[in-house]
Protein backbone atom coordinates (compact mmCIF):
# COMPACT_ATOMS: atom_id res chain seq x y z
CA UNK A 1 -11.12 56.46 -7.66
CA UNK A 2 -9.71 53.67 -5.85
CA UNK A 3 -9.30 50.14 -7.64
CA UNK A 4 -11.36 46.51 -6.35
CA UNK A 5 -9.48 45.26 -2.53
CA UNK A 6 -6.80 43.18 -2.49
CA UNK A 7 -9.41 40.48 -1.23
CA UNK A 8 -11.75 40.80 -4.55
CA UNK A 9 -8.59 40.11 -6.65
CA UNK A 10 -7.45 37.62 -4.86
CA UNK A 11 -11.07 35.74 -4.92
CA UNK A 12 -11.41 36.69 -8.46
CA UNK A 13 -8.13 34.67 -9.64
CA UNK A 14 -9.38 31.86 -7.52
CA UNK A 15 -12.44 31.80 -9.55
CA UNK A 16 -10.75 32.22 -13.12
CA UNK A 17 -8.51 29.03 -12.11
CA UNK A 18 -11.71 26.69 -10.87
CA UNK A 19 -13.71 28.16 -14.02
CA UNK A 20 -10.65 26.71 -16.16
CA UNK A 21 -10.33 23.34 -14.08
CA UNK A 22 -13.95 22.81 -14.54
CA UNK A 23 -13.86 23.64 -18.35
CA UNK A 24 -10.64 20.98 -18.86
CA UNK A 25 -12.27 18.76 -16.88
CA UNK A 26 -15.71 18.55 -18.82
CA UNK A 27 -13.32 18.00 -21.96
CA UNK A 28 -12.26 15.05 -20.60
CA UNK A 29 -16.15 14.01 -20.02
CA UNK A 30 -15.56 14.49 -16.27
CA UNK A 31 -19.27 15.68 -15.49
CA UNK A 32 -18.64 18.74 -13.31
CA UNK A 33 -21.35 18.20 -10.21
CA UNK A 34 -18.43 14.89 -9.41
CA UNK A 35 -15.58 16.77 -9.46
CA UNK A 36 -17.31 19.91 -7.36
CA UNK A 37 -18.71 17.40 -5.05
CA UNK A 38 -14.59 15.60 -4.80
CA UNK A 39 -13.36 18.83 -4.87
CA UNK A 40 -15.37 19.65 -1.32
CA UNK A 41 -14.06 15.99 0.10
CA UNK A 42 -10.83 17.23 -0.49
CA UNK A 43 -11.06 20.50 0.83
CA UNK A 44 -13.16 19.00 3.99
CA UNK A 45 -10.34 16.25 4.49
CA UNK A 46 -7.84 18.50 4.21
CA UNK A 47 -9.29 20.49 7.43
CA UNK A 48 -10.07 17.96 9.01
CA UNK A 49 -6.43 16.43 8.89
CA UNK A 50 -5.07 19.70 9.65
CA UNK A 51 -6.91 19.66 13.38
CA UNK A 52 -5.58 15.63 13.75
CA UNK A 53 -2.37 17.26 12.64
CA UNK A 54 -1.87 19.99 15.19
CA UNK A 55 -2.00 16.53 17.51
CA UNK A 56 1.00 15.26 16.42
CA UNK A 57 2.15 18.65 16.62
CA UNK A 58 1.31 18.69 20.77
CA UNK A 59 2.66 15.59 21.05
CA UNK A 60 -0.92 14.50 22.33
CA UNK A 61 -1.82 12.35 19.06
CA UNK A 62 -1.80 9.02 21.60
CA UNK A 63 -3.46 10.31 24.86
CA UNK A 64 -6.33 11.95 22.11
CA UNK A 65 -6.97 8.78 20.31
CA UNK A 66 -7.12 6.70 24.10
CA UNK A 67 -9.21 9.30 25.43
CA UNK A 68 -11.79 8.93 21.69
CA UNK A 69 -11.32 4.60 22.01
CA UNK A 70 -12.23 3.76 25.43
CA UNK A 71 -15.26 6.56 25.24
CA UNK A 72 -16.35 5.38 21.82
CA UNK A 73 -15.30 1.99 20.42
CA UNK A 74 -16.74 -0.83 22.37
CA UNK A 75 -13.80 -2.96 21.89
CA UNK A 76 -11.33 -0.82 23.47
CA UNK A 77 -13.67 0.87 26.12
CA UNK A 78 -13.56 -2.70 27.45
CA UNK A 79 -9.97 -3.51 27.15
CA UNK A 80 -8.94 -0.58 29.33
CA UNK A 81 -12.18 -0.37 31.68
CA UNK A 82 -9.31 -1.09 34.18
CA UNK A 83 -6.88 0.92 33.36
CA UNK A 84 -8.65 4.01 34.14
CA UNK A 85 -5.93 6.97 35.08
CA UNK A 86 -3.03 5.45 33.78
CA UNK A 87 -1.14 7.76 31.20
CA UNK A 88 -1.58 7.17 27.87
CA UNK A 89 1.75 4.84 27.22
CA UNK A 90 0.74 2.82 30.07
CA UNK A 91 -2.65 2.55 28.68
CA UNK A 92 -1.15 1.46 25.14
CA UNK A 93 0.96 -1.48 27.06
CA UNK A 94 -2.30 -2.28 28.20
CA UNK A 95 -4.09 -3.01 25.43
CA UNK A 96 -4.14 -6.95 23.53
CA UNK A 97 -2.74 -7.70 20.51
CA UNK A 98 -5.38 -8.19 17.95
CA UNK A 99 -5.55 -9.15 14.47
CA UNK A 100 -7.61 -9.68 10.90
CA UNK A 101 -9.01 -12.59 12.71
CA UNK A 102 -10.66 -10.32 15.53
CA UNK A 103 -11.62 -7.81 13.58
CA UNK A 104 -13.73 -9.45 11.27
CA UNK A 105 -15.21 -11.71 13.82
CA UNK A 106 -15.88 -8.55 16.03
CA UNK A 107 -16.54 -6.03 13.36
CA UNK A 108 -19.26 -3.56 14.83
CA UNK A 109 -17.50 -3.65 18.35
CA UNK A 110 -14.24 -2.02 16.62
CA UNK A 111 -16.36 1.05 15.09
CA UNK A 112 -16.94 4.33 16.59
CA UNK A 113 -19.77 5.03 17.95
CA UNK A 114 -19.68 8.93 17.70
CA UNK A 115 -19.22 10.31 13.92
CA UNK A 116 -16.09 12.87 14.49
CA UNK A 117 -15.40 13.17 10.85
CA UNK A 118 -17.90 14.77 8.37
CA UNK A 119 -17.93 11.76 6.30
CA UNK A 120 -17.38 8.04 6.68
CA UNK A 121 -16.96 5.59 3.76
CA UNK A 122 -16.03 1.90 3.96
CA UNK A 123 -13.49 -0.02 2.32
CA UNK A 124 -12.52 -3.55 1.89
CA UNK A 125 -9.16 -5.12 2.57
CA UNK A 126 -7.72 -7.45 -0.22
CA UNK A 127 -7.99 -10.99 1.43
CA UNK A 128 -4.24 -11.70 0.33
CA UNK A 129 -4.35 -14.85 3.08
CA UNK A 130 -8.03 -15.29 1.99
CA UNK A 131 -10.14 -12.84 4.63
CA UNK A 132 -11.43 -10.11 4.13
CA UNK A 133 -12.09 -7.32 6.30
CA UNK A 134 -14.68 -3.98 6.01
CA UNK A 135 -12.98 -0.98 7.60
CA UNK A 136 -14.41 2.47 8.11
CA UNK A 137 -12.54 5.24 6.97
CA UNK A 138 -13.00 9.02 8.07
CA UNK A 139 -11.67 11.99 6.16
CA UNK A 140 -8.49 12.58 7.94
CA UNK A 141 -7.85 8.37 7.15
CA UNK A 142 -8.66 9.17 3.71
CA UNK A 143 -6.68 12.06 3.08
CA UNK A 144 -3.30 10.65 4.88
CA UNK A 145 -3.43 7.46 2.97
CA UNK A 146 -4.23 9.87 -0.47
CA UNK A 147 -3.52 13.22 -1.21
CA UNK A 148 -1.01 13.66 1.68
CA UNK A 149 1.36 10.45 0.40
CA UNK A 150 0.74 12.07 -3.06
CA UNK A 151 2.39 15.34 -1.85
CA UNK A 152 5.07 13.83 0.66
CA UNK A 153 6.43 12.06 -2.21
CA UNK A 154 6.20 14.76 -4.74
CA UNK A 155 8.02 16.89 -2.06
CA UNK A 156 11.18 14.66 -1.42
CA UNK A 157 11.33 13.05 -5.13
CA UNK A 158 14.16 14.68 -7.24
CA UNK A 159 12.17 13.89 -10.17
CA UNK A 160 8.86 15.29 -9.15
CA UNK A 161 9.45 18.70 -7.47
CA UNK A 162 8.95 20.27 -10.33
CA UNK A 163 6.59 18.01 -12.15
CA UNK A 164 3.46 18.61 -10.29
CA UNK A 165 1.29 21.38 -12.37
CA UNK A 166 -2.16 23.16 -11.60
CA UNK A 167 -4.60 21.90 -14.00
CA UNK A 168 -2.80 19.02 -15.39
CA UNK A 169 -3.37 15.07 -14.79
CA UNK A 170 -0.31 15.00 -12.66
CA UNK A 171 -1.32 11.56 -10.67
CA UNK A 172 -3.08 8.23 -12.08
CA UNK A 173 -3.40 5.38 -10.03
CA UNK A 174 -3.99 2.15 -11.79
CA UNK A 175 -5.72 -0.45 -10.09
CA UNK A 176 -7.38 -4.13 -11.42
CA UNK A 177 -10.70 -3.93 -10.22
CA UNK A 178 -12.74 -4.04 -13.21
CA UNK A 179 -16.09 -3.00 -11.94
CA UNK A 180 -15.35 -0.13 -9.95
CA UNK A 181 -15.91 3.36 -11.54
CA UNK A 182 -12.98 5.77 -12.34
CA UNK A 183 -12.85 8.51 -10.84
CA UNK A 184 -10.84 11.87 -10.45
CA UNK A 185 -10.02 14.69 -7.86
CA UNK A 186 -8.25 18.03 -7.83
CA UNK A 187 -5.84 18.02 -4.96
CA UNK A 188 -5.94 21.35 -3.06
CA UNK A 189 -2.60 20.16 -1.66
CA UNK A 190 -0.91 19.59 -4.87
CA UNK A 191 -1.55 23.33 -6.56
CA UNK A 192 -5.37 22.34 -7.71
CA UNK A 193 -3.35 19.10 -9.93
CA UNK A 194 -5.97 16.50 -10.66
CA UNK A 195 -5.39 12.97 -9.68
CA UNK A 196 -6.89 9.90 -11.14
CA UNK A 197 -7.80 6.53 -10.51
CA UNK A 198 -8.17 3.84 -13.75
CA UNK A 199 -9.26 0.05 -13.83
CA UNK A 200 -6.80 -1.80 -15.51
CA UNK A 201 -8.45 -5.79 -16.55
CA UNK A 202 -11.63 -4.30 -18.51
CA UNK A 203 -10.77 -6.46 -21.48
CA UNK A 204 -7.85 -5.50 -24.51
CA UNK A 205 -9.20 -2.87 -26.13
CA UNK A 206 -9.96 -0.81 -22.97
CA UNK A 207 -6.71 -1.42 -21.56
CA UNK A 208 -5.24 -0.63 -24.70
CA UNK A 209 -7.00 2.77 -24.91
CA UNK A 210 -5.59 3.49 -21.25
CA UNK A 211 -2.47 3.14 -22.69
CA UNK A 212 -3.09 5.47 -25.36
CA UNK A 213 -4.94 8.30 -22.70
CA UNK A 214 -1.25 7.52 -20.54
CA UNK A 215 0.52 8.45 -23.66
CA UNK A 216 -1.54 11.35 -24.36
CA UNK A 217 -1.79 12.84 -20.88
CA UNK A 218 2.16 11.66 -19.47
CA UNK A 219 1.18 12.26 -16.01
CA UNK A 220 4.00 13.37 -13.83
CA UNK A 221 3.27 10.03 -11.48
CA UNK A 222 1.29 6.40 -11.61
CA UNK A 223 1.21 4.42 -8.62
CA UNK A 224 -0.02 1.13 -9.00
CA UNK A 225 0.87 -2.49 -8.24
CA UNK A 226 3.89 -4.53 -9.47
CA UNK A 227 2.35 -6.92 -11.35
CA UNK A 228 -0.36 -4.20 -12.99
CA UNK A 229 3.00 -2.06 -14.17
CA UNK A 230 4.11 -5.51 -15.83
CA UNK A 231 1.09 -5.97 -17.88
CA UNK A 232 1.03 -1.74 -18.46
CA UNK A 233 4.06 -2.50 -19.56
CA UNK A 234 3.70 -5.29 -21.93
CA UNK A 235 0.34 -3.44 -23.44
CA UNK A 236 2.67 0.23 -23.98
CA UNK A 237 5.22 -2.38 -26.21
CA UNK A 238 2.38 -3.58 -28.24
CA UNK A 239 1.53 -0.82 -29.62
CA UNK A 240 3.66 2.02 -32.02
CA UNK A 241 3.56 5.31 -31.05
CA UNK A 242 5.26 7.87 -28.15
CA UNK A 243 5.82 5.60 -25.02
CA UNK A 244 4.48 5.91 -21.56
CA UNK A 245 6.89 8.33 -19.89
CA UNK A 246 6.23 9.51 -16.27
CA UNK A 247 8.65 11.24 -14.04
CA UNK A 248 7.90 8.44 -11.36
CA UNK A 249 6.32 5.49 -9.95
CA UNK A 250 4.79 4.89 -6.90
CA UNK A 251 4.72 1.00 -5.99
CA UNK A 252 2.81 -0.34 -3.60
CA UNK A 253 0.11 -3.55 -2.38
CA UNK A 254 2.44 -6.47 -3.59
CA UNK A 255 6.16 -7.64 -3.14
CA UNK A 256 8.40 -5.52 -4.99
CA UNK A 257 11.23 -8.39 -6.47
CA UNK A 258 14.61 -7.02 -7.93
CA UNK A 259 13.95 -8.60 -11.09
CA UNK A 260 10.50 -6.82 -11.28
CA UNK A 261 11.86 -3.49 -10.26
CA UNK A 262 14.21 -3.72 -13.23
CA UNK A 263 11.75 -4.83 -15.52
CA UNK A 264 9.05 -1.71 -14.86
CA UNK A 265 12.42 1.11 -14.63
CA UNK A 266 13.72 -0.29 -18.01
CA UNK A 267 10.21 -0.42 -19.60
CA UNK A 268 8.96 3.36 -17.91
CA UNK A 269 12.32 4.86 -18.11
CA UNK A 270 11.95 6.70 -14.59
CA UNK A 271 12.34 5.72 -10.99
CA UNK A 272 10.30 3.13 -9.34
CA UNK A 273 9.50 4.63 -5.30
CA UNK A 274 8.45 1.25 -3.61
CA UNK A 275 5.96 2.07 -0.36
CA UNK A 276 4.68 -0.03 1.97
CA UNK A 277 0.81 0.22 2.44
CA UNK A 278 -2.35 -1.69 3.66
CA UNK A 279 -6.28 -0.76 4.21
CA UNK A 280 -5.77 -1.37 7.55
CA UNK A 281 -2.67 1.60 8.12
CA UNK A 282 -2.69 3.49 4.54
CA UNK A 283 0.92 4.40 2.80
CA UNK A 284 2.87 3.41 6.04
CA UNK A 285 6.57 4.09 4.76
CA UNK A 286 8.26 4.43 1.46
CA UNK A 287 11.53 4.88 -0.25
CA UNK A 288 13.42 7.99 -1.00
CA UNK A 289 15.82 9.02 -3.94
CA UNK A 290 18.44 6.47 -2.14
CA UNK A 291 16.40 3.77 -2.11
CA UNK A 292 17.72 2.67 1.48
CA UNK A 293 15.11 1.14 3.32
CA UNK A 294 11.44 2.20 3.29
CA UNK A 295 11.04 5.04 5.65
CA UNK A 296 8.27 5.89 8.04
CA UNK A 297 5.86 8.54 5.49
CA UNK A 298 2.94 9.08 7.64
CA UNK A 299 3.22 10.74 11.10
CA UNK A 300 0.33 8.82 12.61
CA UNK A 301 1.64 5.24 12.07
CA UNK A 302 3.79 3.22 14.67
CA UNK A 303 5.44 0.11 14.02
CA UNK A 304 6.52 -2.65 15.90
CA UNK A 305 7.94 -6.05 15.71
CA UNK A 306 7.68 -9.59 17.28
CA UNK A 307 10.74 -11.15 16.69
CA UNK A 308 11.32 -14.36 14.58
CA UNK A 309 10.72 -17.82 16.33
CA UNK A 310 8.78 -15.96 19.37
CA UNK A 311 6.11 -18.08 19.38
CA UNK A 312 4.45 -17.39 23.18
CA UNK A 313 3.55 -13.94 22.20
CA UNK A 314 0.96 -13.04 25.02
CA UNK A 315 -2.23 -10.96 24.08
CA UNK A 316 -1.50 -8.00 25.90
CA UNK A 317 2.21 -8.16 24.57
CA UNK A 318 4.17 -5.58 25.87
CA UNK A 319 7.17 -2.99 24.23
CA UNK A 320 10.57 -3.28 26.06
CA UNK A 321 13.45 -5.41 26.29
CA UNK A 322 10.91 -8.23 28.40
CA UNK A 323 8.29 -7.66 26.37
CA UNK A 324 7.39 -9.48 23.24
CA UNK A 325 7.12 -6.06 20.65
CA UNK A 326 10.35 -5.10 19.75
CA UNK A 327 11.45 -1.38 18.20
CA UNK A 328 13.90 -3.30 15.92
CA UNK A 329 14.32 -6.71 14.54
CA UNK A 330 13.00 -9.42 11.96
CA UNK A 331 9.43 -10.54 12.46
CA UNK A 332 5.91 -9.74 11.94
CA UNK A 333 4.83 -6.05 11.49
CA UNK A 334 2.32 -4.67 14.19
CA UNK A 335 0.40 -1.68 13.45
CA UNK A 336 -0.55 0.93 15.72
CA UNK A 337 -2.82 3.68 12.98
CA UNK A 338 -3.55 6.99 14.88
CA UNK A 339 -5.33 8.67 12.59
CA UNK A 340 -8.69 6.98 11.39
CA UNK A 341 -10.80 6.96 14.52
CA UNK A 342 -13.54 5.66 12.41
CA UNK A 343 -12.41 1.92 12.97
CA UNK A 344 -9.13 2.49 15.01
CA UNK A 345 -6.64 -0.34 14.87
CA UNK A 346 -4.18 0.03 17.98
CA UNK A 347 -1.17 -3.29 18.23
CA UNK A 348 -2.94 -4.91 15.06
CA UNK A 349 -1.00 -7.91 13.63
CA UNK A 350 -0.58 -6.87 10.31
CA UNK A 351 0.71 -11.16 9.30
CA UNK A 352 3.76 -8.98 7.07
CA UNK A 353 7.40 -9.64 8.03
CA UNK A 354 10.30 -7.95 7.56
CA UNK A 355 13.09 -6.02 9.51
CA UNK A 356 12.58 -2.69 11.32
CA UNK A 357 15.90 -0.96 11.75
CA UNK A 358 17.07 2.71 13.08
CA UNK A 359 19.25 4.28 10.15
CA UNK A 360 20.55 7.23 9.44
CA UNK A 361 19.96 7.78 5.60
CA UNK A 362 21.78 10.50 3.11
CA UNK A 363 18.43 12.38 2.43
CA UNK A 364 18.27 13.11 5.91
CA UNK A 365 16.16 11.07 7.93
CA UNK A 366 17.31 9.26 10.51
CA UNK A 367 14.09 7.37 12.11
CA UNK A 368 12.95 4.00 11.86
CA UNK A 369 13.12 2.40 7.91
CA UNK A 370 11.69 -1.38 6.19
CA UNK A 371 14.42 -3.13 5.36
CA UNK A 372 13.42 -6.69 3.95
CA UNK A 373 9.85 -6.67 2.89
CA UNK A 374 8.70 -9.96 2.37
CA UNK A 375 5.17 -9.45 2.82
CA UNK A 376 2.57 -12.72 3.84
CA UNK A 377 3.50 -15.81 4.08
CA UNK A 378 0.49 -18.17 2.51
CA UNK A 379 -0.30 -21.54 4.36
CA UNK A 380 -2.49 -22.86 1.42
CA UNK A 381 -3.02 -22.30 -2.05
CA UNK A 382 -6.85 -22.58 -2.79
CA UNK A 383 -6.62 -23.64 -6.82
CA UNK A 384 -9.34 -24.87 -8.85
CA UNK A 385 -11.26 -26.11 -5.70
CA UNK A 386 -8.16 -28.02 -4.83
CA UNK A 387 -6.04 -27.11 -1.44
CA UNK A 388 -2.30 -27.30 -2.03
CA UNK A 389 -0.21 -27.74 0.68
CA UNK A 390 2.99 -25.08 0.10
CA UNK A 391 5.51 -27.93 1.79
CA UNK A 392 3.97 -30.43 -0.45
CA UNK A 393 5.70 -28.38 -3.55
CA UNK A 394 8.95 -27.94 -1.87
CA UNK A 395 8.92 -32.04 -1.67
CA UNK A 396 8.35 -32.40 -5.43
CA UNK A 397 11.41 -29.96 -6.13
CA UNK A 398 13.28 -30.59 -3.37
CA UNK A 399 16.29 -32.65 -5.45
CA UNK A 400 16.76 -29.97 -8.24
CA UNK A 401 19.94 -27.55 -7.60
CA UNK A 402 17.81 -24.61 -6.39
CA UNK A 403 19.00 -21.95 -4.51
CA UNK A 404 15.67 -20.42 -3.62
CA UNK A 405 11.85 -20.69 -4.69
CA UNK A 406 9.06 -18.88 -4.01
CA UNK A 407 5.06 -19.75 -5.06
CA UNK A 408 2.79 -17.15 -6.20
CA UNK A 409 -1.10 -17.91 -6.26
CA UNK A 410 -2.56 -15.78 -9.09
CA UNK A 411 -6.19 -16.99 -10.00
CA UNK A 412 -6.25 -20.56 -11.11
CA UNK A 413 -3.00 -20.93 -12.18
CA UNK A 414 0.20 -21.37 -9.86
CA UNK A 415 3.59 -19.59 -10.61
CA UNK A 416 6.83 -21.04 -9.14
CA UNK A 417 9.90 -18.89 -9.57
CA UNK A 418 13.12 -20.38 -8.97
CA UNK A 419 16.74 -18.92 -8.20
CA UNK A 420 19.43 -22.08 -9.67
CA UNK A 421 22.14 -22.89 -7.13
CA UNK A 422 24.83 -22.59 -10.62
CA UNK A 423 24.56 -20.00 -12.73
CA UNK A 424 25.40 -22.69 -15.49
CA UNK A 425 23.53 -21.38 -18.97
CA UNK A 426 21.05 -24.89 -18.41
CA UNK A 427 18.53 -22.93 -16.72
CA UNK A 428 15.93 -23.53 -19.59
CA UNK A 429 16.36 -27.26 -19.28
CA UNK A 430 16.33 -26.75 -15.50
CA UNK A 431 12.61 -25.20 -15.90
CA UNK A 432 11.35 -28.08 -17.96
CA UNK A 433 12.05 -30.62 -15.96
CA UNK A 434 10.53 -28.94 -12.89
CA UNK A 435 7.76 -28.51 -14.77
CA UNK A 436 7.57 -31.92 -15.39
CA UNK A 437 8.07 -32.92 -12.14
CA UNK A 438 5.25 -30.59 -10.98
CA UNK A 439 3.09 -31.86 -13.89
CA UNK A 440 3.70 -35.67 -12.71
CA UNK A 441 3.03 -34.70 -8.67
CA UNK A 442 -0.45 -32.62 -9.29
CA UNK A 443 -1.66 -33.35 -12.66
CA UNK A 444 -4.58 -31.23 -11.80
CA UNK A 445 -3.02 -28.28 -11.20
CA UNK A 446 -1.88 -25.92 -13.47
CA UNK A 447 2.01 -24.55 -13.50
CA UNK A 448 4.28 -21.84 -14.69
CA UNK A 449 7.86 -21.97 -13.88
CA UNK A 450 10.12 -18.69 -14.32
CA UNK A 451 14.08 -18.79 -13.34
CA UNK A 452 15.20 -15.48 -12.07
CA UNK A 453 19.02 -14.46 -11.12
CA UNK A 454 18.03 -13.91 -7.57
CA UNK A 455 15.37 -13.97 -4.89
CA UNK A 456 15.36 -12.13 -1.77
CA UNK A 457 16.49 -15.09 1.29
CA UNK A 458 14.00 -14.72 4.08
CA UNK A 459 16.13 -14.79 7.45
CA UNK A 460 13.03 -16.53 9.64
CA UNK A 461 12.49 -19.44 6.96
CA UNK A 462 13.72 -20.81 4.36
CA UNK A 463 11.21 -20.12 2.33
CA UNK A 464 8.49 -17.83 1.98
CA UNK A 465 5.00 -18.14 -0.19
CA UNK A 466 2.88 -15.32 -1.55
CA UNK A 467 -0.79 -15.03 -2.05
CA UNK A 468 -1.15 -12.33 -4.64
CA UNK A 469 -4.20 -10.83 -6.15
CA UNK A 470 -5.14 -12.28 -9.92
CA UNK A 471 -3.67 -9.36 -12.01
């Protein structure tokens, strides 16, 4: 008598491992009919980014996402009605610069109008500058920006090739959006490992029990934002007890300063990965174990720059050594994402600047790499019903020894963080009387003033400003 096929085994294990994710789920109070039903967006957006994949593999990622734009998305079927049997570089030459500005003014003309993917969800970007724009995302968008950054860094991390179990709560992202629902996958990608997302902001005591499921579960990696580790942070000290431990973090959405990057690997105890990401283009690049530059993570991204102080920028701006884009140099970021076709942004003006630079780094790659992130730069602060000119509070500091300054916008208060000129032990007295000097020139508006030992010095201004989302 001959024993079950190989097959029937095989399908049997399968089942015994989904019967025990469902059963530690449901322990958790995950109600199984939402983690089948995420379990089946995974697996779908995992196929589906497979076929986009084997694109990239052709080398026909460009020429396929042409060919889908000018059939299907208004915008772009009119931007290259003329440029009909031109090949697809000459076709991407072609096409005008466009930014936040155009989208949202233009919104229905930039979506498909054939459904390739076999779901489409929208999502909002965060207004840093003040607008906001609805994108649609398909599958293949969902699952590059998601479970496939998840497993590229997980893959090149020291500390998490090994960290990443079936079963387990390997992944939390922690976000500040206190109305939106947690929620939590199994990645098919990641050995069946659940990831999942938490709302930091829902008032003490539920942040404090976070802190205490963190502590409980120590998942292998929490991505979040800077200033959301900070306050994780802060909340893990409060409390007695085992501290939140993970093998890595995953930083992303704001600035990452020095002095913050310090602060979050003292308090966490692990590396901090910082990665460069947007609604608009997903995780874009990141850092490896060397921390040199942020490197290029997603294979259907391009990046390009218009150099600093190039101010005649024409709309259909051109790559080359004429042209206004640029392969390297300091400037603003534009965005060319290949892979959601559900609202395809092709030379979008992403208003970040930094430096793009070819580098050969120790872990091995050797392609383009972020060197100098310094994210938006804000023309207004908004505070209180009160507009704020960011000039008008370089005036009112201007004769204090100050090295560098930057303003942060955080909800209704303003934060001004200073780097002295002297490192001369009188930096608390040098804090209160900015303060007071801020206090005398807008009595209506409300301060805090920080010193820090160093701020990064923008090349294309002297100073930059940041818009940053109320934490």
């Amino acid at each position: 008598m001959t024993g079950p096929p190989p097959c029937f085994s095989i399908a049997k294990r399968a089942a015994n491992v989904f019967d025990q994710l469902i059963a530690r789920a449901e322990q958790e109070s995950v109600p199984r009919a939402e983690l089948v039903g995420n379990l089946r967006r995974a697996l779908a957006a995992q196929k589906e980014w497979r076929e986009r994949r084997r694109l990239v593999d052709r080398g026909s990622l460009l020429g396929a996402t042409l060919n889908h734009v000018r059939t299907h998305v208004p915008f772009y079927r009119s931007a290259l009605r003329e440029h009909r049997g031109k090949d697809a570089e000459q076709m991407w030459q072609a096409l005008p610069l466009i930014d936040k500005t155009t989208v949202v003014g233009d919104f229905h003309r930039f979506l498909s109008e054939q459904t390739l993917s076999s779901e489409i969800f929208e999502r909002e970007t965060s207004g840093t500058l003040g607008t906001k724009a609805r994108l649609r995302y398909d599958l293949p968008a969902w699952f590059d920006c998601g479970p496939y950054a998840y497993e590229s860094l997980c893959s090149s991390a020291f500390s998490l090739r090994r960290a990443i179990r079936s079963g387990e709560a390997a992944i939390v992202n922690i976000m500040n959006y206190p109305t939106r629902a947690d929620t939590t996958y199994i990645l098919p990608n990641l050995g069946l490992a659940f990831s999942r997302t938490r709302q930091l902001a829902r008032g003490e005591t539920r942040d404090f029990a976070l802190v205490e499921e963190l502590r409980e579960t120590q998942p292998a990696l929490i991505a979040s934002k800077p200033s959301c580790f900070l306050r994780l942070a802060e909340l893990d000290a409060q409390l007695s007890g085992r501290r939140i431990r993970p093998k890595a973090i995953m930083s992303s959405a704001e600035c990452l300063h020095p002095d913050q990057r310090l602060t979050i690997e003292q308090a966490f105890a692990c590396p901090i990965y910082n990665t460069y990401a947007s609604t608009e283009g997903g995780v874009i690049a990141r850092e490896c174990d060397h921390h040199r530059g942020l490197h290029l993570s997603s294979m259907f991204v391009q990046l390009h720059v218009i150099p600093d102080g190039r101010d005649d920028v024409p709309s259909a701006a051109v790559l080359g050594e004429e042209g206004a884009l640029k392969e390297e140099g300091s400037g603003e970021l534009v965005l060319t994402n290949l892979v959601n076709w559900a609202t395809p942004l092709l030379k979008y003006r992403t208003g970040d600047w930094a430096t793009l630079r070819r580098a050969k780094c120790p872990c091995g790659y050797e392609g383009i790499s972020i060197f100098d992130l310094r994210g938006k730069e804000a023309q207004s602060f908004s505070v209180r019903g009160m507009e704020l000119s960011p000039s008008a509070v370089s005036q009112a500091i201007a004769a204090f020894p100050i090295k560098a300054h930057q303003v942060i916008a955080a909800g209704d208060e303003l934060r001004l963080r200073f780097e002295p000129k002297h490192a001369s032990g009188n930096e608390q007295a040098l804090k209160m009387d900015i303060h007071a000097a801020l206090r005398e020139r807008f009595p209506d508006v409300p301060f805090v003033v920080e010193a820090t030992e160093w701020l990064p010095a923008p090349e294309h201004k002297v100073v930059r400003y940041h818009v940053l989302p109320q934490p």
